[in-house]
Protein backbone atom coordinates (compact mmCIF):
# COMPACT_ATOMS: atom_id res chain seq x y z
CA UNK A 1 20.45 1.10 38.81
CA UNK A 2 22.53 0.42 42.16
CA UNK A 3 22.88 2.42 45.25
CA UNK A 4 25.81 4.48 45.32
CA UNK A 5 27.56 2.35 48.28
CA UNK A 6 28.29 -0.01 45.43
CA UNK A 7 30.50 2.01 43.55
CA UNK A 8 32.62 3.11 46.49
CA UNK A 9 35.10 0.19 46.79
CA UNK A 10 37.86 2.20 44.94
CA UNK A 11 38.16 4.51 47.88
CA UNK A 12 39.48 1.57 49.94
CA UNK A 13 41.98 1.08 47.28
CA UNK A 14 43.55 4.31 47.39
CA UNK A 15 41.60 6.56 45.13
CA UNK A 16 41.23 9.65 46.45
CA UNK A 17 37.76 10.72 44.66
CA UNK A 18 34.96 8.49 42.70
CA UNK A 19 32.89 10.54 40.25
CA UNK A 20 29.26 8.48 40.15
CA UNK A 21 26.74 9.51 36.81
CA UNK A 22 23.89 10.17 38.61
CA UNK A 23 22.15 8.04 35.89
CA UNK A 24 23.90 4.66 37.10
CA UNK A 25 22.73 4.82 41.00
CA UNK A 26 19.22 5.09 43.20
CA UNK A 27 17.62 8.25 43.93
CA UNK A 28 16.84 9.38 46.16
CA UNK A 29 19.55 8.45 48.01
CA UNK A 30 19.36 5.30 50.95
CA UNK A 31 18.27 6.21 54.17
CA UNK A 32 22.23 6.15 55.26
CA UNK A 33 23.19 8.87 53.26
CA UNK A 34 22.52 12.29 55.40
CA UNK A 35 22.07 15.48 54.05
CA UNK A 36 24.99 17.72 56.06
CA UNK A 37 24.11 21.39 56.61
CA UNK A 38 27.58 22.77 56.97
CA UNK A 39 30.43 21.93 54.21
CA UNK A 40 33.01 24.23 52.78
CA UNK A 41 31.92 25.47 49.57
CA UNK A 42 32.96 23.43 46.42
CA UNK A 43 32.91 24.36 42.90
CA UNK A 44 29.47 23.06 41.08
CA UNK A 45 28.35 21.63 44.45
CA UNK A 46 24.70 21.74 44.60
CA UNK A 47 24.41 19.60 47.71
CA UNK A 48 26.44 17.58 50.31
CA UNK A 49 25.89 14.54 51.58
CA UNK A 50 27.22 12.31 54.72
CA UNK A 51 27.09 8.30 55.33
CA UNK A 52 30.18 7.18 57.91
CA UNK A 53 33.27 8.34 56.65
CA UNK A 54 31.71 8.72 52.95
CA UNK A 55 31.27 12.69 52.14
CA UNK A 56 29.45 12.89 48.83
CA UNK A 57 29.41 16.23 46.87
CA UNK A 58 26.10 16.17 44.80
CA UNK A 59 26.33 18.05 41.33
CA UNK A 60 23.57 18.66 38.48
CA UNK A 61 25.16 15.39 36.82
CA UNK A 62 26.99 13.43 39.26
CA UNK A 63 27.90 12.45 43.11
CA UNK A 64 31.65 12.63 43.35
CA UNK A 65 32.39 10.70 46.96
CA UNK A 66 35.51 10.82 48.57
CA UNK A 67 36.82 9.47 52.61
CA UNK A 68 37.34 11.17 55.16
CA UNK A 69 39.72 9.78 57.98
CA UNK A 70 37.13 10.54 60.63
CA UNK A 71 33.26 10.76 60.98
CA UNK A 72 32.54 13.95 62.26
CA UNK A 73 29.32 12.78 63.52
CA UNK A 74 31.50 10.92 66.17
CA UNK A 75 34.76 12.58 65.92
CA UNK A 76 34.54 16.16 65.09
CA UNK A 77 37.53 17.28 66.68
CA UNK A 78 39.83 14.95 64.54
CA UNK A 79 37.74 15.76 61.68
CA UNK A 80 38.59 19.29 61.32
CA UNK A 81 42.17 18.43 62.42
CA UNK A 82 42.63 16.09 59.55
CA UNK A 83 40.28 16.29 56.72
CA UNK A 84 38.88 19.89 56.74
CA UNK A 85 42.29 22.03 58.30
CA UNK A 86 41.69 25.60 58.28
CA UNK A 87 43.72 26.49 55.65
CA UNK A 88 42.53 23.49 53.33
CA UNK A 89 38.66 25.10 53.60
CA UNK A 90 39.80 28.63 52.95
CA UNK A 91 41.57 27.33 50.19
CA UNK A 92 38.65 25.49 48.80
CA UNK A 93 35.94 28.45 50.01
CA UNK A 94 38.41 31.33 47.70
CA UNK A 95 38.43 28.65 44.83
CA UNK A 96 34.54 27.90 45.02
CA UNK A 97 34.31 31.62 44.50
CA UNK A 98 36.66 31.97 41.11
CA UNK A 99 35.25 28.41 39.84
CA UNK A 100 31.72 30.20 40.08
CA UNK A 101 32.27 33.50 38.97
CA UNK A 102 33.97 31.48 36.39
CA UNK A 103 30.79 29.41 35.23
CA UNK A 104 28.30 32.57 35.81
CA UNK A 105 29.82 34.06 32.15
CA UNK A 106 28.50 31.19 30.59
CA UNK A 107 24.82 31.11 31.86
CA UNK A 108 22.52 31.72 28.65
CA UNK A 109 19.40 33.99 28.88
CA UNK A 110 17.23 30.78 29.18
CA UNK A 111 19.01 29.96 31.99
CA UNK A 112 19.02 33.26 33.97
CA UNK A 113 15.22 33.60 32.74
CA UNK A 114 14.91 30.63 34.93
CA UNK A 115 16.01 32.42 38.30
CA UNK A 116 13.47 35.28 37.61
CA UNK A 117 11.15 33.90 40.31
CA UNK A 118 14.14 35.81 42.64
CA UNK A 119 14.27 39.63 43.20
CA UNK A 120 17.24 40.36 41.41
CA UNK A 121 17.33 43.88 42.41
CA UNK A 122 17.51 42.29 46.49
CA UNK A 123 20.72 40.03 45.59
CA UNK A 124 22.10 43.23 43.83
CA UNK A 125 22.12 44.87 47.26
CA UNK A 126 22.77 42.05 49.52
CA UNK A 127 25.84 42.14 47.33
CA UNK A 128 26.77 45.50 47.39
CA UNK A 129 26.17 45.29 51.22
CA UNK A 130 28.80 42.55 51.44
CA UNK A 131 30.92 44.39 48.96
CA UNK A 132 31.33 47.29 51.19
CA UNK A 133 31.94 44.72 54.59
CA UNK A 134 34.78 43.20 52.41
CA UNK A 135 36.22 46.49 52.21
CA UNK A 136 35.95 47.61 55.37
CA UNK A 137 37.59 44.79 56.72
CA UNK A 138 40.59 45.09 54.07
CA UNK A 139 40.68 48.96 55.39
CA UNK A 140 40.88 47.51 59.36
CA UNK A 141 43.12 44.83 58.11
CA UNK A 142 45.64 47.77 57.75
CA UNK A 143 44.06 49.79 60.67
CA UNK A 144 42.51 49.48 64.22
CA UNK A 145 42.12 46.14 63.79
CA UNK A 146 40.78 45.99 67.18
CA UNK A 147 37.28 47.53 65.93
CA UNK A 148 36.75 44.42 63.80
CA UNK A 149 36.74 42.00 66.97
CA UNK A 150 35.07 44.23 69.28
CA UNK A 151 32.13 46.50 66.59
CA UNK A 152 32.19 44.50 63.43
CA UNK A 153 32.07 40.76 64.41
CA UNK A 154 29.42 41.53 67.02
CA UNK A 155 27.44 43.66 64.99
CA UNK A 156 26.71 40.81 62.56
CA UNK A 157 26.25 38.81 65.28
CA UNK A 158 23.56 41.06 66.92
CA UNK A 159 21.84 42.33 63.34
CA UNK A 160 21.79 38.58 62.43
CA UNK A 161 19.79 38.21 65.63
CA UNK A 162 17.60 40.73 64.69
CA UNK A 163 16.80 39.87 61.48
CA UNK A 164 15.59 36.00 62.58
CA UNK A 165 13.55 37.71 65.70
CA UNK A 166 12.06 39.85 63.92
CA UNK A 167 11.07 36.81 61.11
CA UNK A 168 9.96 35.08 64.19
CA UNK A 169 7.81 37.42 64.78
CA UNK A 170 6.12 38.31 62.03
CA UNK A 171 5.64 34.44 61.52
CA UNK A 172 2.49 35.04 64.18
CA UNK A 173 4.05 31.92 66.53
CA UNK A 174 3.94 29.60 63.79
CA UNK A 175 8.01 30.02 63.43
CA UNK A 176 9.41 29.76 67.08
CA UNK A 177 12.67 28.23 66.04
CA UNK A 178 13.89 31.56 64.11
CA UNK A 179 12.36 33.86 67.23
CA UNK A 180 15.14 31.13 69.38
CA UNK A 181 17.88 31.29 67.33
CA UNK A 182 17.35 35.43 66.74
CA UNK A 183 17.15 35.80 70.97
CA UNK A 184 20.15 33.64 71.10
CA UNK A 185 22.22 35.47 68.43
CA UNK A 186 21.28 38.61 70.23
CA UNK A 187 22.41 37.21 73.71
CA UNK A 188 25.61 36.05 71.39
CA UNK A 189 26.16 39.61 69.98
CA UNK A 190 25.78 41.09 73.53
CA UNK A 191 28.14 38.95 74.89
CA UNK A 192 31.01 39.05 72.32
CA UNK A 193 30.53 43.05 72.63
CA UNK A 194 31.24 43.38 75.93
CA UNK A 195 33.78 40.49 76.44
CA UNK A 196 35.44 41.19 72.92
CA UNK A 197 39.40 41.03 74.45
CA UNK A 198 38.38 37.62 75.96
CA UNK A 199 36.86 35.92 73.26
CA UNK A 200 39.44 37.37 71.03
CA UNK A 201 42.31 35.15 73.31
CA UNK A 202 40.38 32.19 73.29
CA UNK A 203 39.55 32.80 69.26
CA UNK A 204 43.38 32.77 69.57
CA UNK A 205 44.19 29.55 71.52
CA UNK A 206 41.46 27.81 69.34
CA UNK A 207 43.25 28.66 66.14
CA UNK A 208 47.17 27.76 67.46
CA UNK A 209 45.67 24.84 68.37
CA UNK A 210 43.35 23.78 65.17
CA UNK A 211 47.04 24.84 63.22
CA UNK A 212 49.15 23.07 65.20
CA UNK A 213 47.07 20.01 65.55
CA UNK A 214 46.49 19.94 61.71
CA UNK A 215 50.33 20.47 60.89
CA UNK A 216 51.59 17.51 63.13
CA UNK A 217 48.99 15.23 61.47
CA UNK A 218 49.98 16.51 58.09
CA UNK A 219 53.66 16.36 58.43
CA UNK A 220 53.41 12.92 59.83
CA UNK A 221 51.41 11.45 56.97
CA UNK A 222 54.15 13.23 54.45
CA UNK A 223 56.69 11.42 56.54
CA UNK A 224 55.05 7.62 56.33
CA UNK A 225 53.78 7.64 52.78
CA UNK A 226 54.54 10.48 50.65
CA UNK A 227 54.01 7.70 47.76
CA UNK A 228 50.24 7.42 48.68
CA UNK A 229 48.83 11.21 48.89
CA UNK A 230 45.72 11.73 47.44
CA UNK A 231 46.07 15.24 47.24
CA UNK A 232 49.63 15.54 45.96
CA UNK A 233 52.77 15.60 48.07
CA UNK A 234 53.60 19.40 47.01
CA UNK A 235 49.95 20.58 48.05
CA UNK A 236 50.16 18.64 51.08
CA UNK A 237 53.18 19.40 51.98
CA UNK A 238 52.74 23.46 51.69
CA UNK A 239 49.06 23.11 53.54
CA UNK A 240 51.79 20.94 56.30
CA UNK A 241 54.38 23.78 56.57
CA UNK A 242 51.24 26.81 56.20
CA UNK A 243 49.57 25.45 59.08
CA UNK A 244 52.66 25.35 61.13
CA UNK A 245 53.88 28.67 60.39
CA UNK A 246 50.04 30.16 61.51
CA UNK A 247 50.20 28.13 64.77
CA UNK A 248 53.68 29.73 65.65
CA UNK A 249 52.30 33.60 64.34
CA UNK A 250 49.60 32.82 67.00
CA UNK A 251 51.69 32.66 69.89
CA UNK A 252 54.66 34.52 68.31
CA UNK A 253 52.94 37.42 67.21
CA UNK A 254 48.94 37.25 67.42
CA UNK A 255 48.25 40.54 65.72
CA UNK A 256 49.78 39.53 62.25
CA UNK A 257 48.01 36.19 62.51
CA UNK A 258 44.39 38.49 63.19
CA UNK A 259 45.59 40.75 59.96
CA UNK A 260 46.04 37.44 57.46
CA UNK A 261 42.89 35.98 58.89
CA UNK A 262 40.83 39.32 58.20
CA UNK A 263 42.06 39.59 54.78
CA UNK A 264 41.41 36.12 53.86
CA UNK A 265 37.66 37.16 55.07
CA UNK A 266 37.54 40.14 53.50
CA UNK A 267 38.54 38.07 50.10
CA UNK A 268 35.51 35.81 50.83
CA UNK A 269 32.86 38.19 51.61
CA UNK A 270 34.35 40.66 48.87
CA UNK A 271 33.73 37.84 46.27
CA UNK A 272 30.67 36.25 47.62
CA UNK A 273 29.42 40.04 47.58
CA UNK A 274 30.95 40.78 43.91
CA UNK A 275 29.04 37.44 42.35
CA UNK A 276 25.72 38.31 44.39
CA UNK A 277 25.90 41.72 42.35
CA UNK A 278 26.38 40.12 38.41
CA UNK A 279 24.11 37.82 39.17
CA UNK A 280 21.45 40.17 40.44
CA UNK A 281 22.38 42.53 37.77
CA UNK A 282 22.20 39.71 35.31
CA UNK A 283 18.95 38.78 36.37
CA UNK A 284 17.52 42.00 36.09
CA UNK A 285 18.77 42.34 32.30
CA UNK A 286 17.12 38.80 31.35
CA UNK A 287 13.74 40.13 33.18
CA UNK A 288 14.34 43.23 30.98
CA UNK A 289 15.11 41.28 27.60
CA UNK A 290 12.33 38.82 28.70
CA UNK A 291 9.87 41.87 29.01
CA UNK A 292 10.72 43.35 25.82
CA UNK A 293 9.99 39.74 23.77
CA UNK A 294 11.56 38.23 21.18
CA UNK A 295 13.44 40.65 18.62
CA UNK A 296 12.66 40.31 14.85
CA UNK A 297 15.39 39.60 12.60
């Protein structure tokens, strides 16, 4: 076996993805490779890792490895403009969710009896929790959309707080991180409350920008090779002419820009709520099944 670097070379060549057996290469991984905490969602991605401008996707078979342009370790900035665009990681977040609810069909009892060491009653909640959030935000996406930037988003904020204080807590000392992150959520939440039509300008600015930014860079690569596009000129070239027509809603007409960008959330948390459900469901018929034995023929 060989360490994945080796099998990289194709990416310099103008291959836009190389899918590794896990089978042919090193594991654990070399010391290079770092494990990244934040990634958009992909489908089948168990884990994601980072070495340079290598971002390897870890599945239960395989590392599929692609480049980025830019390290976001030193250019972050540039790497959201041009590898992870806002509308490129929404994209990829709303197909993550039909790719899974896709696969979760074909899970077998054996395979849900697996996951029985989880409370499958708790996901079944936590799912109907996020169900109803989805739908409140489609209702405000149509409504007061104000109460979404100045109750909703720092509610979450402040609860989420909460919750990791109150872990904290309970941990007896021995989990100070959670009791800083919870008083800094809280401090977060309090803030965003009570400065909501500020933050909500600068959420603004932020966002014509990040389009802007990412349309220019995409536009310009369409212009000087649309031969060599890994991800297809047509994709690319929509994701281009998306971007730039968000940037202009944002100074245009800011409130219709807010309304698409709470309806794309409420998709996401609707979906991630609806496949929390089946599976808890599901989980709770294979501990029934599992309880009741084997049936005779």
């Amino acid at each position: 076996m060989a360490p994945l670097i080796d099998f990289l070379d194709p990416l310099h060549r103008g291959m836009w993805e190389v899918i590794v057996p896990k089978s042919a290469v090193t594991e654990p991984l070399e010391p290079s490779w770092k494990r990244s905490p934040i990634n958009v969602p992909s489908p089948k991605t168990i884990a994601s890792y980072r070495s340079g401008q290598y971002h390897a996707h870890e599945t239960v078979a395989d590392y599929r490895v692609h480049l980025d342009r830019y390290d976001p370790a030193r250019n972050p900035i540039m790497h959201l403009i041009d590898d992870a665009p806002l509308l490129l990681m929404i994209y990829e977040t709303m197909a993550t969710l039909v790719v899974t609810a896709r696969d979760a069909e074909l899970r077998n009892l054996g395979t849900r009896q697996l996951d029985l060491r989880l409370n499958g009653g708790i996901r079944a909640i936590l799912g109907l929790l996020l169900l109803c959030l989805g739908g409140l935000l489609l209702l405000m996406a149509f409504g007061p959309l104000e109460l979404v930037f100045a109750l909703i988003i720092p509610g979450v904020v402040f609860g989420t707080g909460a919750v990791l204080l109150l872990i904290g807590i309970r941990s007896r000392g021995k989990d100070r991180k959670n009791v800083l992150y919870g008083l800094g959520l809280l401090g977060a939440g309090w803030f965003l409350l009570v400065t909501w039509e500020l933050y909500v300008v600068i959420l603004l600015l932020v966002l014509a920008a990040w389009f802007l930014s990412s349309a220019g860079v995409t536009i310009h690569r369409i212009v000087r090779s649309r031969d060599n596009i890994p991800q297809g000129l047509f994709f690319t070239t929509g994701l281009g002419i998306s971007s730039l027509a968000m940037g202009w809603l944002a100074f245009t007409n800011p409130v219709d820009l807010l309304e698409v960008l709470v309806l794309f959330l409420a998709a996401i948390i609707s979906g991630a709520g609806g496949l929390l459900f089946l599976d808890g469901y599901g989980m709770r018929n294979a501990a029934r099944l599992l309880a009741a034995g084997p049936v005779s023929a």
